[in-house]
PDB file of N, CA and C in Angstrom:
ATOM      1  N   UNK A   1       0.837  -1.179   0.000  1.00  0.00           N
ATOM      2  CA  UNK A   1       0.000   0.000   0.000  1.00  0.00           C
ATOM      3  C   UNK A   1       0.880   1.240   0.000  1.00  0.00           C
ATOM      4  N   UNK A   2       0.444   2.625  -0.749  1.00  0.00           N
ATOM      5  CA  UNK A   2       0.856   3.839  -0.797  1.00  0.00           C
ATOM      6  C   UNK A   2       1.865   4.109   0.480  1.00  0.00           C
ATOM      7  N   UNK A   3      -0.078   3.870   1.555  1.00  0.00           N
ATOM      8  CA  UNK A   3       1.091   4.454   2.627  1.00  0.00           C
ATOM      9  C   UNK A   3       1.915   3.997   3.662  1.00  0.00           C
ATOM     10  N   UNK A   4       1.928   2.574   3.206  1.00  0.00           N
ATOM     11  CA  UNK A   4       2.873   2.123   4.302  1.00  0.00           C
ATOM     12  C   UNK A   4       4.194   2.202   3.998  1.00  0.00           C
ATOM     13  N   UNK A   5       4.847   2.642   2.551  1.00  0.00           N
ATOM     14  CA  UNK A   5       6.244   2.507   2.236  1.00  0.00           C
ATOM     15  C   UNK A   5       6.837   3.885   3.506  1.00  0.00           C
ATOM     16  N   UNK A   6       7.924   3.256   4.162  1.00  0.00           N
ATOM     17  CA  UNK A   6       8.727   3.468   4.681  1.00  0.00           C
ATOM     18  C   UNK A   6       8.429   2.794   6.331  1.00  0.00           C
ATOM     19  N   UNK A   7       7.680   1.955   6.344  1.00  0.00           N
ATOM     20  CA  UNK A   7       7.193   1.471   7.827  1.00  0.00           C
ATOM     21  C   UNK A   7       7.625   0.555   8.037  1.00  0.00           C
ATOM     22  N   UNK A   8       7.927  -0.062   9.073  1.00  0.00           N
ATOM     23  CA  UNK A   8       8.831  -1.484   9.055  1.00  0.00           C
ATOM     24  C   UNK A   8       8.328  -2.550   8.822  1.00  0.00           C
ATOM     25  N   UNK A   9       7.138  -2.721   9.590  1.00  0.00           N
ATOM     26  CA  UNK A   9       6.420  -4.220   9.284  1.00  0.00           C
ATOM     27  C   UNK A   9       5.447  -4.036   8.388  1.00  0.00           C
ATOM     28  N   UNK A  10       4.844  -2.816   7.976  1.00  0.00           N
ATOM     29  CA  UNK A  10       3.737  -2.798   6.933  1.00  0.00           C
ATOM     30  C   UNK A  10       4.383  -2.681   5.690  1.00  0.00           C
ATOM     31  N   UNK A  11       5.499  -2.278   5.652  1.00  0.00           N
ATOM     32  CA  UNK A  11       6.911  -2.373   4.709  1.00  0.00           C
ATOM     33  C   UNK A  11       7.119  -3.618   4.380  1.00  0.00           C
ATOM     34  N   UNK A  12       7.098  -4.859   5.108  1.00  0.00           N
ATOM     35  CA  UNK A  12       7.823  -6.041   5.069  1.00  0.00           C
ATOM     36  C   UNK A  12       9.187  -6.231   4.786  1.00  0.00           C
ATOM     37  N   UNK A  13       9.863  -5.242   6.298  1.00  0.00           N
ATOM     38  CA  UNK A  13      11.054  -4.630   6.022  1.00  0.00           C
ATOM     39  C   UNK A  13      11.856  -6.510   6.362  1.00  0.00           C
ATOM     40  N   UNK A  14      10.893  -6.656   7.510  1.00  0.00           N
ATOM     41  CA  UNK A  14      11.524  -8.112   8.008  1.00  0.00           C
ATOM     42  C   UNK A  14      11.722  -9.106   6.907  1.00  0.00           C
ATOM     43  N   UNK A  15      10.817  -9.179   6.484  1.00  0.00           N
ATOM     44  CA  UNK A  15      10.794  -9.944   5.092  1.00  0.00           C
ATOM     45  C   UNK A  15      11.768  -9.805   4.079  1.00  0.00           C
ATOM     46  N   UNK A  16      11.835  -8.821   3.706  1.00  0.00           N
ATOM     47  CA  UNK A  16      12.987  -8.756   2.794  1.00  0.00           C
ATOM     48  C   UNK A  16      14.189  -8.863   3.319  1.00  0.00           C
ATOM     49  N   UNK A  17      15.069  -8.475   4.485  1.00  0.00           N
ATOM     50  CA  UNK A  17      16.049  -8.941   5.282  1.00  0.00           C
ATOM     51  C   UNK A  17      16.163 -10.230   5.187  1.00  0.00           C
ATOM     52  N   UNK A  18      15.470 -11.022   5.717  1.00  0.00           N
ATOM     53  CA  UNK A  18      15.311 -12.287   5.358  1.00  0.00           C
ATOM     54  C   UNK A  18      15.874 -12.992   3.585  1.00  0.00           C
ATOM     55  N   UNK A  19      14.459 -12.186   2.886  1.00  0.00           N
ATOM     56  CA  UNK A  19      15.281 -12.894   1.693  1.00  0.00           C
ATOM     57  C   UNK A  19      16.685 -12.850   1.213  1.00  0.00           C
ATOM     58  N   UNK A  20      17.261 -10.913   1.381  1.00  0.00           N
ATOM     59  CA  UNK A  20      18.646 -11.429   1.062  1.00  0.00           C
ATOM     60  C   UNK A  20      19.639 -12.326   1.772  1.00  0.00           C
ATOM     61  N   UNK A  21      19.402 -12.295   2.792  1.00  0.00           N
ATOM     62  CA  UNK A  21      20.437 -13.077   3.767  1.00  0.00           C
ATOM     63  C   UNK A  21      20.191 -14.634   3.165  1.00  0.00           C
ATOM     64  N   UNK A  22      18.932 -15.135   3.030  1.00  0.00           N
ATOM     65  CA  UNK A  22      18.980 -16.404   2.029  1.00  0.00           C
ATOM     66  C   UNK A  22      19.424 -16.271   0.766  1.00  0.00           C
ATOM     67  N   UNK A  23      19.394 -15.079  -0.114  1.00  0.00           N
ATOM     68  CA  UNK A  23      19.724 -15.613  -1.237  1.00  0.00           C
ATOM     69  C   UNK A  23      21.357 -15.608  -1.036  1.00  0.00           C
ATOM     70  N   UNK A  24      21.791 -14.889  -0.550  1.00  0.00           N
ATOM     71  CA  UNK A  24      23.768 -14.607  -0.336  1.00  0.00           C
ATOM     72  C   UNK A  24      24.094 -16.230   0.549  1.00  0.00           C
ATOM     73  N   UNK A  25      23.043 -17.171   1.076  1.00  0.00           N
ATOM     74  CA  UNK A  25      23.806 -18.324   1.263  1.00  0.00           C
ATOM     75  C   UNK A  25      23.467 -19.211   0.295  1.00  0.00           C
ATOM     76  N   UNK A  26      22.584 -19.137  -0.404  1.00  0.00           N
ATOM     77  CA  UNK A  26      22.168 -20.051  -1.270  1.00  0.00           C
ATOM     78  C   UNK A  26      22.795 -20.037  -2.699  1.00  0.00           C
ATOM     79  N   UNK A  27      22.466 -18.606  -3.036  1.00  0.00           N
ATOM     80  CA  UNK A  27      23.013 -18.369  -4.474  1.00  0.00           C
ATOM     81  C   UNK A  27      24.320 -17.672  -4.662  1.00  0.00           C
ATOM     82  N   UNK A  28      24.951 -17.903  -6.131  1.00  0.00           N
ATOM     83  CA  UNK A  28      25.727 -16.941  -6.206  1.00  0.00           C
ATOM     84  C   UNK A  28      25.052 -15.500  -6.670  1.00  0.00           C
ATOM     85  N   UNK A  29      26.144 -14.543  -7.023  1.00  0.00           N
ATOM     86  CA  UNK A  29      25.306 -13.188  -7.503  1.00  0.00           C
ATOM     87  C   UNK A  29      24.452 -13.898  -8.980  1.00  0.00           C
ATOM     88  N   UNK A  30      23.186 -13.827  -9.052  1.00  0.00           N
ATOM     89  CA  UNK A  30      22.479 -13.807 -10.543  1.00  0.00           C
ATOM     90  C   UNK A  30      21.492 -12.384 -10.001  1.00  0.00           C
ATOM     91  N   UNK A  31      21.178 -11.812 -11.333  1.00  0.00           N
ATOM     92  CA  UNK A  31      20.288 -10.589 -10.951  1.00  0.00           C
ATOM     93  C   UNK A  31      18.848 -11.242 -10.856  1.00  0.00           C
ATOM     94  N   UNK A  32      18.212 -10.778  -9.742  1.00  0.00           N
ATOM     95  CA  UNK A  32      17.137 -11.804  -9.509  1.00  0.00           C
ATOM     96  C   UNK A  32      16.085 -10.472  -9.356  1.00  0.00           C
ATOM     97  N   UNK A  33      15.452  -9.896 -10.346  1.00  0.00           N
ATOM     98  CA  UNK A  33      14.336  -8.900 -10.003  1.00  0.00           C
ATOM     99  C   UNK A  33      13.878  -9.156  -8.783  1.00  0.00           C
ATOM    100  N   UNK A  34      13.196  -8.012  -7.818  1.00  0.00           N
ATOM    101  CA  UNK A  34      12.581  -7.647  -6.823  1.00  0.00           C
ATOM    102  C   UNK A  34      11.771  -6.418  -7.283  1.00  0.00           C
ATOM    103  N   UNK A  35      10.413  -6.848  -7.813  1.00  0.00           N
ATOM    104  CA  UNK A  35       9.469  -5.858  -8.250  1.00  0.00           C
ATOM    105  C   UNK A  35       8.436  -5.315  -7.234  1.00  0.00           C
ATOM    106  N   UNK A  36       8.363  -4.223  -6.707  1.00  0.00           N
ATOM    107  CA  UNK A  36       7.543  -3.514  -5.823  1.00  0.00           C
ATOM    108  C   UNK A  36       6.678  -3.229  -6.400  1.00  0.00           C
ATOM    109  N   UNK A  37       5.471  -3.604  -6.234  1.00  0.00           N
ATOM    110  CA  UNK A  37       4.113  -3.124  -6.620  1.00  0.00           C
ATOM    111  C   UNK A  37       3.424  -2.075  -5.706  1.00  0.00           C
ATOM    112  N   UNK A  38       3.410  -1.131  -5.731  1.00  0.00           N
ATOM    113  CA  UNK A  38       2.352   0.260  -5.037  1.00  0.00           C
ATOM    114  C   UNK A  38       1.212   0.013  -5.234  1.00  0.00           C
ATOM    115  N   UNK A  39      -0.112  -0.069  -3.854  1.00  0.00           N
ATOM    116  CA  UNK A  39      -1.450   0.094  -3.904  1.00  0.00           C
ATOM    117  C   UNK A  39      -1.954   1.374  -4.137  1.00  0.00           C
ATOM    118  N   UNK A  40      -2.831   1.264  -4.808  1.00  0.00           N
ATOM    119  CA  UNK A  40      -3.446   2.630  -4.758  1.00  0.00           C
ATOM    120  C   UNK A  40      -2.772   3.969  -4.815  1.00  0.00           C
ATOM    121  N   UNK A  41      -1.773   4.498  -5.511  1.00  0.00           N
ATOM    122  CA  UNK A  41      -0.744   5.294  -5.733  1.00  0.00           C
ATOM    123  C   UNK A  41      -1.410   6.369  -5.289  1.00  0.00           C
ATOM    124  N   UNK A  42      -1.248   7.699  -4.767  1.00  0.00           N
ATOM    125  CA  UNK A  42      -1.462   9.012  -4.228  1.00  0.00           C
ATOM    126  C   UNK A  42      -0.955   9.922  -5.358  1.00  0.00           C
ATOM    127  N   UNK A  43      -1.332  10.993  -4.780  1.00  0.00           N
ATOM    128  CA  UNK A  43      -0.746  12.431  -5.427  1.00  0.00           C
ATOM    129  C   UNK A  43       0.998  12.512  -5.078  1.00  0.00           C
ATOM    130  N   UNK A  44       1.206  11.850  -4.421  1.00  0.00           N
ATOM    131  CA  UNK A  44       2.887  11.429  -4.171  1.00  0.00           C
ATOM    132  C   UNK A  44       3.467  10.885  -5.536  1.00  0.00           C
ATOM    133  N   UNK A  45       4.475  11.939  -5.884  1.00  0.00           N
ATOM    134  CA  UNK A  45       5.253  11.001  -7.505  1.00  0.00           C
ATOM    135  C   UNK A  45       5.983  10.035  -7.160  1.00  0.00           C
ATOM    136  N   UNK A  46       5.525   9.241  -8.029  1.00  0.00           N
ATOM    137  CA  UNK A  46       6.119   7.735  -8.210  1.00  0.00           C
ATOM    138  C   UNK A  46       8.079   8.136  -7.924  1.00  0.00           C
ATOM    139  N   UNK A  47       8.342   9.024  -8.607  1.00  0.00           N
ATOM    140  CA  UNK A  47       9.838   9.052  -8.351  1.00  0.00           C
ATOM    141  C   UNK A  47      10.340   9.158  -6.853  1.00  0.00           C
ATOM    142  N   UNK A  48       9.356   9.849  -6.048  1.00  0.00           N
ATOM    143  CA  UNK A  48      10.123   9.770  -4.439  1.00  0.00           C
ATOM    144  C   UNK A  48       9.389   8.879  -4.260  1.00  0.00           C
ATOM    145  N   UNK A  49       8.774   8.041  -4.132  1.00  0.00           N
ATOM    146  CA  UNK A  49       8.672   6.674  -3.013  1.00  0.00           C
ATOM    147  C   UNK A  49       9.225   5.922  -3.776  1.00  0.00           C
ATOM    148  N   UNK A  50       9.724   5.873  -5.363  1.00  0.00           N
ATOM    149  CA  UNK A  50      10.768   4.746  -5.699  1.00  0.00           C
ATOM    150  C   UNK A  50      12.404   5.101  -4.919  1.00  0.00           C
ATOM    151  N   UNK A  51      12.559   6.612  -4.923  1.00  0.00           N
ATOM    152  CA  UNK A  51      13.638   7.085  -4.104  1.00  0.00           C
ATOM    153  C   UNK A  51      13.524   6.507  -2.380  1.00  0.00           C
ATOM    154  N   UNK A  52      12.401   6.685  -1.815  1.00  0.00           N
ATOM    155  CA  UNK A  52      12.102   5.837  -0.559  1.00  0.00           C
ATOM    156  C   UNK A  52      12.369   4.654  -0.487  1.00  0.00           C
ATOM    157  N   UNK A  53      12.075   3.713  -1.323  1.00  0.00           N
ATOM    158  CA  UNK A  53      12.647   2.711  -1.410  1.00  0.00           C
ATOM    159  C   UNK A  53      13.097   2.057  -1.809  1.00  0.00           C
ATOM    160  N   UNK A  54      13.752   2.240  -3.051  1.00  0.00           N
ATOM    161  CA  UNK A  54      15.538   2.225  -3.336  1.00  0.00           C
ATOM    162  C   UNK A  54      16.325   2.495  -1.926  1.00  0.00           C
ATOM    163  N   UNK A  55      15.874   3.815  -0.922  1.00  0.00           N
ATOM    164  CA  UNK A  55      16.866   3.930   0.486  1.00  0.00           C
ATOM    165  C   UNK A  55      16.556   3.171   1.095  1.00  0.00           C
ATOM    166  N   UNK A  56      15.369   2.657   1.470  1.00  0.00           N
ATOM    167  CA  UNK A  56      14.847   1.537   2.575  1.00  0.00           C
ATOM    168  C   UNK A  56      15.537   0.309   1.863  1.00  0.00           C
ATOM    169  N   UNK A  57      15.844  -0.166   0.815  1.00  0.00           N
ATOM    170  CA  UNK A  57      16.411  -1.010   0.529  1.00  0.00           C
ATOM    171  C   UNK A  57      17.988  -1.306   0.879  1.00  0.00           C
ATOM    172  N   UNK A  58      18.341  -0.466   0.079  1.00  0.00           N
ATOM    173  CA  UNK A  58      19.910  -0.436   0.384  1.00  0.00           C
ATOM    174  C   UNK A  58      20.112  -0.146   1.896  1.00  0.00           C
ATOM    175  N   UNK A  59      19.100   0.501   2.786  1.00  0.00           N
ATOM    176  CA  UNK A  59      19.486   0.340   4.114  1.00  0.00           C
ATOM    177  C   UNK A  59      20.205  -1.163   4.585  1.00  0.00           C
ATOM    178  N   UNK A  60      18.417  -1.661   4.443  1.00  0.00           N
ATOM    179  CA  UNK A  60      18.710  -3.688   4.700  1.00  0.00           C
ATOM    180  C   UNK A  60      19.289  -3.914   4.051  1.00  0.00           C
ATOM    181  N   UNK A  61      19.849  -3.959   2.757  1.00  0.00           N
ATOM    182  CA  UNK A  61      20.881  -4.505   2.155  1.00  0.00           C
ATOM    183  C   UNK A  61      22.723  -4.263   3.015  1.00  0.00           C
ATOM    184  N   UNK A  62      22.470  -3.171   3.646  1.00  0.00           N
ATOM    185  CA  UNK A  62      23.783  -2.519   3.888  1.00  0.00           C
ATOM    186  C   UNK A  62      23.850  -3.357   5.642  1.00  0.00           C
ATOM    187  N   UNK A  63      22.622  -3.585   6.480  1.00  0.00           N
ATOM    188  CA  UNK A  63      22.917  -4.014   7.560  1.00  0.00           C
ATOM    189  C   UNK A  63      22.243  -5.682   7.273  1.00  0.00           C
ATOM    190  N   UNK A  64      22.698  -6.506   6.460  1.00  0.00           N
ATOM    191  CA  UNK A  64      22.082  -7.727   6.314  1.00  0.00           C
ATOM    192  C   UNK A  64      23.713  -8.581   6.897  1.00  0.00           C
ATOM    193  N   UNK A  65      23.734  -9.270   7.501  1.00  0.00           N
ATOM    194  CA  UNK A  65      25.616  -9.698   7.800  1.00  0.00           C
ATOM    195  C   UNK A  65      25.457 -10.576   6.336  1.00  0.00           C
ATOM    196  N   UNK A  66      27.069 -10.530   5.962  1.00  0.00           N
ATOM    197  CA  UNK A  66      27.131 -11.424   4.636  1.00  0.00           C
ATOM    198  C   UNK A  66      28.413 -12.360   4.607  1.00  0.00           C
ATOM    199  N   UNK A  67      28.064 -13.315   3.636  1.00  0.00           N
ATOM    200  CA  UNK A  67      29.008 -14.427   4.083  1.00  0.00           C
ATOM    201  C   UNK A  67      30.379 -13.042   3.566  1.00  0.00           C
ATOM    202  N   UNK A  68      31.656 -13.793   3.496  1.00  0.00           N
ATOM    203  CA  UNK A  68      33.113 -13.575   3.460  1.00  0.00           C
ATOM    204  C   UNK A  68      33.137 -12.801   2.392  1.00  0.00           C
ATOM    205  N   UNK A  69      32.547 -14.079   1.129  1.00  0.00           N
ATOM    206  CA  UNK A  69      32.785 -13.835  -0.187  1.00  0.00           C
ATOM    207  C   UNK A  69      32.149 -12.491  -0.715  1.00  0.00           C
ATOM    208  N   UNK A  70      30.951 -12.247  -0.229  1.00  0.00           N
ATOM    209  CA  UNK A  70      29.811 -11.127  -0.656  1.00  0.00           C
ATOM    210  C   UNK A  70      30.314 -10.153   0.654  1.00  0.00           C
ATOM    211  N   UNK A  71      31.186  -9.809   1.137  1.00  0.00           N
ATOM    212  CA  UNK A  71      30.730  -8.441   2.439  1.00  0.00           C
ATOM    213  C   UNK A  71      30.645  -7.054   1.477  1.00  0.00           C
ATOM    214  N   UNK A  72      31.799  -6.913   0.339  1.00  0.00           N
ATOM    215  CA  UNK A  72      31.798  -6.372  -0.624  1.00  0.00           C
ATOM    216  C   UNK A  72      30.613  -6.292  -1.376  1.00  0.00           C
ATOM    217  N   UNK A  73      30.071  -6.992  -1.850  1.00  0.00           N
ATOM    218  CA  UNK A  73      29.324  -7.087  -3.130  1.00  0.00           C
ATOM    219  C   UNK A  73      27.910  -5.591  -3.096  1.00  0.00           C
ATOM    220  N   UNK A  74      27.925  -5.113  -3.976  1.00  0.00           N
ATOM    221  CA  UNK A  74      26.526  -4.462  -3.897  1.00  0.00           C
ATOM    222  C   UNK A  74      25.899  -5.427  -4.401  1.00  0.00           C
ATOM    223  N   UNK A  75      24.312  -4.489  -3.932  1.00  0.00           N
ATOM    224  CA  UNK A  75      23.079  -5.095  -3.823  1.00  0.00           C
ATOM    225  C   UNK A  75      22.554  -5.186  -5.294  1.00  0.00           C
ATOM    226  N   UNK A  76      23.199  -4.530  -6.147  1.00  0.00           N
ATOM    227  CA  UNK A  76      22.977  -4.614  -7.715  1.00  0.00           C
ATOM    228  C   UNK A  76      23.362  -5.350  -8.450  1.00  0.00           C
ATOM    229  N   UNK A  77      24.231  -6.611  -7.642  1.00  0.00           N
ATOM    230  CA  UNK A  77      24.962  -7.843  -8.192  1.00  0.00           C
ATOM    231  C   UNK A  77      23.958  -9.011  -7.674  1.00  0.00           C
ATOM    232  N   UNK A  78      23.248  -9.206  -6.882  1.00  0.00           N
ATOM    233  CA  UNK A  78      21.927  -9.784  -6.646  1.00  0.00           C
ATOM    234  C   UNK A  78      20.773  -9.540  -7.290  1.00  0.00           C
ATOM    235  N   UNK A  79      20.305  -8.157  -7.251  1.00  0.00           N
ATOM    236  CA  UNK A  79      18.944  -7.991  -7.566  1.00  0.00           C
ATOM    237  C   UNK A  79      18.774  -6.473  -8.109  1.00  0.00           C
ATOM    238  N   UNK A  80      17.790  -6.661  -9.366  1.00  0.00           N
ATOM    239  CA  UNK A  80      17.625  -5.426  -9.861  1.00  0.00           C
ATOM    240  C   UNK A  80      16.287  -4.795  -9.520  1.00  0.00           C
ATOM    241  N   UNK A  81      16.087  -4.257  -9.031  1.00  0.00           N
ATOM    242  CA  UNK A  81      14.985  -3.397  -8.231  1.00  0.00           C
ATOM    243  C   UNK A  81      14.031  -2.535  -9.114  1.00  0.00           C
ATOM    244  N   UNK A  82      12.807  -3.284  -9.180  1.00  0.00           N
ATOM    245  CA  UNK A  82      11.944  -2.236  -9.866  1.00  0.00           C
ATOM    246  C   UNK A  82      10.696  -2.103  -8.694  1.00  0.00           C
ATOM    247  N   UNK A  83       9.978  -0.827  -9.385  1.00  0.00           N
ATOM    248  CA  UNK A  83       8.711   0.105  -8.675  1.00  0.00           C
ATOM    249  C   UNK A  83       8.407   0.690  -9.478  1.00  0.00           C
ATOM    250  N   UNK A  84       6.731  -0.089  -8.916  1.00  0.00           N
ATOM    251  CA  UNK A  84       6.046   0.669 -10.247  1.00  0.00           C
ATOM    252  C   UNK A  84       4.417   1.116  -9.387  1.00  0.00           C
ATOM    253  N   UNK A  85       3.416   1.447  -9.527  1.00  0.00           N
ATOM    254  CA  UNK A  85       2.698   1.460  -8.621  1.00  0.00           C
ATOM    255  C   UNK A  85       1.057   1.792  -9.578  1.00  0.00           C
ATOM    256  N   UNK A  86       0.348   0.667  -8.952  1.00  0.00           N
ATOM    257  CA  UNK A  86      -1.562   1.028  -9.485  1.00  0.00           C
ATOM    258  C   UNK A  86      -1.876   2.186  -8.718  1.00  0.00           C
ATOM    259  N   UNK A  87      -3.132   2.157  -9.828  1.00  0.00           N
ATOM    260  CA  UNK A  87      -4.514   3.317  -8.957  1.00  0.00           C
ATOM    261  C   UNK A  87      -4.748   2.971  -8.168  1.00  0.00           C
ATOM    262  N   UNK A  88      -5.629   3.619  -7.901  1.00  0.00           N
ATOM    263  CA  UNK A  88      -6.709   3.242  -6.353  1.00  0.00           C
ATOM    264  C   UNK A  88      -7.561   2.523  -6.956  1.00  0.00           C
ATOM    265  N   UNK A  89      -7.949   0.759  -6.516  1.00  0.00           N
ATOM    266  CA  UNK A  89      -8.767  -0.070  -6.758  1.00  0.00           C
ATOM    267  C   UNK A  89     -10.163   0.801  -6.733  1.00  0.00           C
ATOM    268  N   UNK A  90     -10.520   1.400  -5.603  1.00  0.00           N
ATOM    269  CA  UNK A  90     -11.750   1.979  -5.849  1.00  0.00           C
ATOM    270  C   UNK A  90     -11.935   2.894  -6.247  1.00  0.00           C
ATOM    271  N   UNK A  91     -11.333   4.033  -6.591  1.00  0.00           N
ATOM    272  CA  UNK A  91     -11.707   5.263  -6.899  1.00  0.00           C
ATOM    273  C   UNK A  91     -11.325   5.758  -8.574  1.00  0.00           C
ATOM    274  N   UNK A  92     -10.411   4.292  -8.968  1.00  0.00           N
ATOM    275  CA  UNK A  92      -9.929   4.260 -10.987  1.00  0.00           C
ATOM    276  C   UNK A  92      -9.658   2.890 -11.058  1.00  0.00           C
ATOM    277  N   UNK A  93     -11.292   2.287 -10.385  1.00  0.00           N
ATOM    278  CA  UNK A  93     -10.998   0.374 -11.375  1.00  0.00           C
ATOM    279  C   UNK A  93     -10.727   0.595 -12.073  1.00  0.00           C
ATOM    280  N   UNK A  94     -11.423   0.970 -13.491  1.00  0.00           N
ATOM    281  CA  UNK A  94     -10.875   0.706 -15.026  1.00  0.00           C
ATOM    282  C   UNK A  94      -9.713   0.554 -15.291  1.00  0.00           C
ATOM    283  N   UNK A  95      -8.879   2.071 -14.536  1.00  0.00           N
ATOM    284  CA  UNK A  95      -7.621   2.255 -14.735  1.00  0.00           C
ATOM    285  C   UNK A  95      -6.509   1.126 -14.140  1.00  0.00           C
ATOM    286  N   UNK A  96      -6.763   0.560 -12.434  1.00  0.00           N
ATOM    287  CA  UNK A  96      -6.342  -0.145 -11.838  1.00  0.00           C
ATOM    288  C   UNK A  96      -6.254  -1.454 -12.807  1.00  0.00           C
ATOM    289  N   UNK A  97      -7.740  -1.763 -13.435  1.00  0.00           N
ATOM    290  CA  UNK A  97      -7.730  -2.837 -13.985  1.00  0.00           C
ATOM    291  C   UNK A  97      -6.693  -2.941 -15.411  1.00  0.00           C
ATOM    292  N   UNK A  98      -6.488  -1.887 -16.081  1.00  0.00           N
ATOM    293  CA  UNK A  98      -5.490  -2.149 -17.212  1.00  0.00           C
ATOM    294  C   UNK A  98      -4.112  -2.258 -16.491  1.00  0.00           C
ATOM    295  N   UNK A  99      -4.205  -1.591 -15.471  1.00  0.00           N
ATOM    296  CA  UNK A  99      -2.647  -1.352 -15.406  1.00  0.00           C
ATOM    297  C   UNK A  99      -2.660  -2.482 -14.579  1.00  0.00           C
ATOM    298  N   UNK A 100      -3.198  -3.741 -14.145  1.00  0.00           N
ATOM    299  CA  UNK A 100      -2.856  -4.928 -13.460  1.00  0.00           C
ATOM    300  C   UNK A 100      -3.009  -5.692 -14.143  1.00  0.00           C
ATOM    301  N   UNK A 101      -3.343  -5.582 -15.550  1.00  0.00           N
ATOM    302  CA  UNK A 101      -3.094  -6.587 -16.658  1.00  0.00           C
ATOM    303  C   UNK A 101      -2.206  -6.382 -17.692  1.00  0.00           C
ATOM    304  N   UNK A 102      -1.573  -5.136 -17.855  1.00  0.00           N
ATOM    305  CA  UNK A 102      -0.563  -4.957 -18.469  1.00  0.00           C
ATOM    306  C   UNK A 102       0.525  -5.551 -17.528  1.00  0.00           C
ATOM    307  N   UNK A 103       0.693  -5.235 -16.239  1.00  0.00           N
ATOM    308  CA  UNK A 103       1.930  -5.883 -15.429  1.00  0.00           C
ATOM    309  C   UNK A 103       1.784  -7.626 -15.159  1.00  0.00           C
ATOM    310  N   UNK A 104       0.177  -8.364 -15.545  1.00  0.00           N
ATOM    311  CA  UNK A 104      -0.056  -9.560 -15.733  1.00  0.00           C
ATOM    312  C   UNK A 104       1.187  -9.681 -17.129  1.00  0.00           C
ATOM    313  N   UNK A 105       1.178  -9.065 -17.980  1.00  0.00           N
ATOM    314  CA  UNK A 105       1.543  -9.390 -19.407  1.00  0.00           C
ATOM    315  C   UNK A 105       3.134  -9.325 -19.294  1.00  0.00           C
ATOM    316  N   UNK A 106       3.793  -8.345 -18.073  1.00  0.00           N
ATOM    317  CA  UNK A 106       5.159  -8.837 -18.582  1.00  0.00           C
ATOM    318  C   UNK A 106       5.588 -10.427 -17.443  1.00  0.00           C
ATOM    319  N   UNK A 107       4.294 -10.615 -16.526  1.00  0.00           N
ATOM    320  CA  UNK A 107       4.886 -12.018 -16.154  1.00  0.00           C
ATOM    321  C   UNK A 107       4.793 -13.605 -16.959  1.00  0.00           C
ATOM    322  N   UNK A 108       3.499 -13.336 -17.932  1.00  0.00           N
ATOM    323  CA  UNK A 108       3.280 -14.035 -19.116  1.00  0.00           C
ATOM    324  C   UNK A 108       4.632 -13.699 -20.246  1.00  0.00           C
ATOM    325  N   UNK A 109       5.210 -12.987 -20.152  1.00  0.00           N
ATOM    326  CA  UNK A 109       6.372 -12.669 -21.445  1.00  0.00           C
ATOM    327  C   UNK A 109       7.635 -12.609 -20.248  1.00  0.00           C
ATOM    328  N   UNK A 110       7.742 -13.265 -19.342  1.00  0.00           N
ATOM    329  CA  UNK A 110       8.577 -13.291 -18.181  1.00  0.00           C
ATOM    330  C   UNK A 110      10.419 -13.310 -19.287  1.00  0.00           C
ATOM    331  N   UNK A 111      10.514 -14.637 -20.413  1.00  0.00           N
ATOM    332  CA  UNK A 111      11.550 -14.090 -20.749  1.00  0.00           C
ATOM    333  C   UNK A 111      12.031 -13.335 -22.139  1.00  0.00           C
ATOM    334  N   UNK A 112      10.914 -11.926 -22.182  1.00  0.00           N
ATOM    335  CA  UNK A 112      11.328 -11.247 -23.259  1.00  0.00           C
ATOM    336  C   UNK A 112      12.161 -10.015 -22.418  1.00  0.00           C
ATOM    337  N   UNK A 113      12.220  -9.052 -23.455  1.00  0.00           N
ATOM    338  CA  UNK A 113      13.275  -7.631 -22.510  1.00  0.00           C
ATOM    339  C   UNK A 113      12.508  -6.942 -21.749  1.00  0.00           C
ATOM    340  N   UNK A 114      12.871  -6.799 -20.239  1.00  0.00           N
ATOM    341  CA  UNK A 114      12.076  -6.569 -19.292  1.00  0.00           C
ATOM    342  C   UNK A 114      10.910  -6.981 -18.795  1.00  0.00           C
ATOM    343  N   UNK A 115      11.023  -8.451 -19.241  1.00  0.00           N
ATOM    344  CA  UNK A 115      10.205  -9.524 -18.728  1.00  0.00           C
ATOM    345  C   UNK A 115      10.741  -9.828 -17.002  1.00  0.00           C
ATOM    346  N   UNK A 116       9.932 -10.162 -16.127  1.00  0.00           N
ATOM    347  CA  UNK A 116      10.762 -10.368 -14.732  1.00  0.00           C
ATOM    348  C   UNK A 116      11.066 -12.360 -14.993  1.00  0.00           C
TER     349      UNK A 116
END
């Protein structure tokens, strides 16, 4: 949702901590998209809450402990970070509804260019 980006648990700040710390024991670096979907987007531009969290990211990325091999590594050698964000389900279905079937369409075309 809009407004929970920057909150910790409505963030699923825990959550994502979690995943990198699994993927840095499991995998090597492959770029593994991490696509943020925004509810109901506000009068807030998409460019500062992708700036919000791009920082909330690289925060946890920066305090995640990492094995030996990765203490170095940026977070851009794991995962490429997109944000993108819908309408408001209720107040621009129509709109909500194309724009959650156009982002249906790049997981159906998952490996064309900028397929996830």
């Amino acid at each position: 949702w809009c407004h929970d980006i920057g909150r910790e648990q409505a963030a699923n700040k825990p959550l994502l901590r979690t995943v990198f710390q699994v993927m840095m024991r499991l995998f090597t670096p492959r770029r593994t998209t991490l696509l943020f979907v925004i509810r109901d987007k506000t009068k807030t531009p998409l460019k500062n809450l992708d700036r919000i969290l791009r920082e909330d990211i690289q925060k946890i990325w920066d305090s995640v402990p990492k094995p030996r091999a990765h203490v170095h590594t940026p977070l851009g050698e794991f995962f490429k970070v997109e944000v993108t964000a819908l309408s408001n389900y209720e107040h621009e279905l129509d709109k909500f509804k194309e724009e959650v079937a156009q982002l249906r369409q790049r997981f159906y075309h998952s490996i064309a260019p900028r397929g996830l």
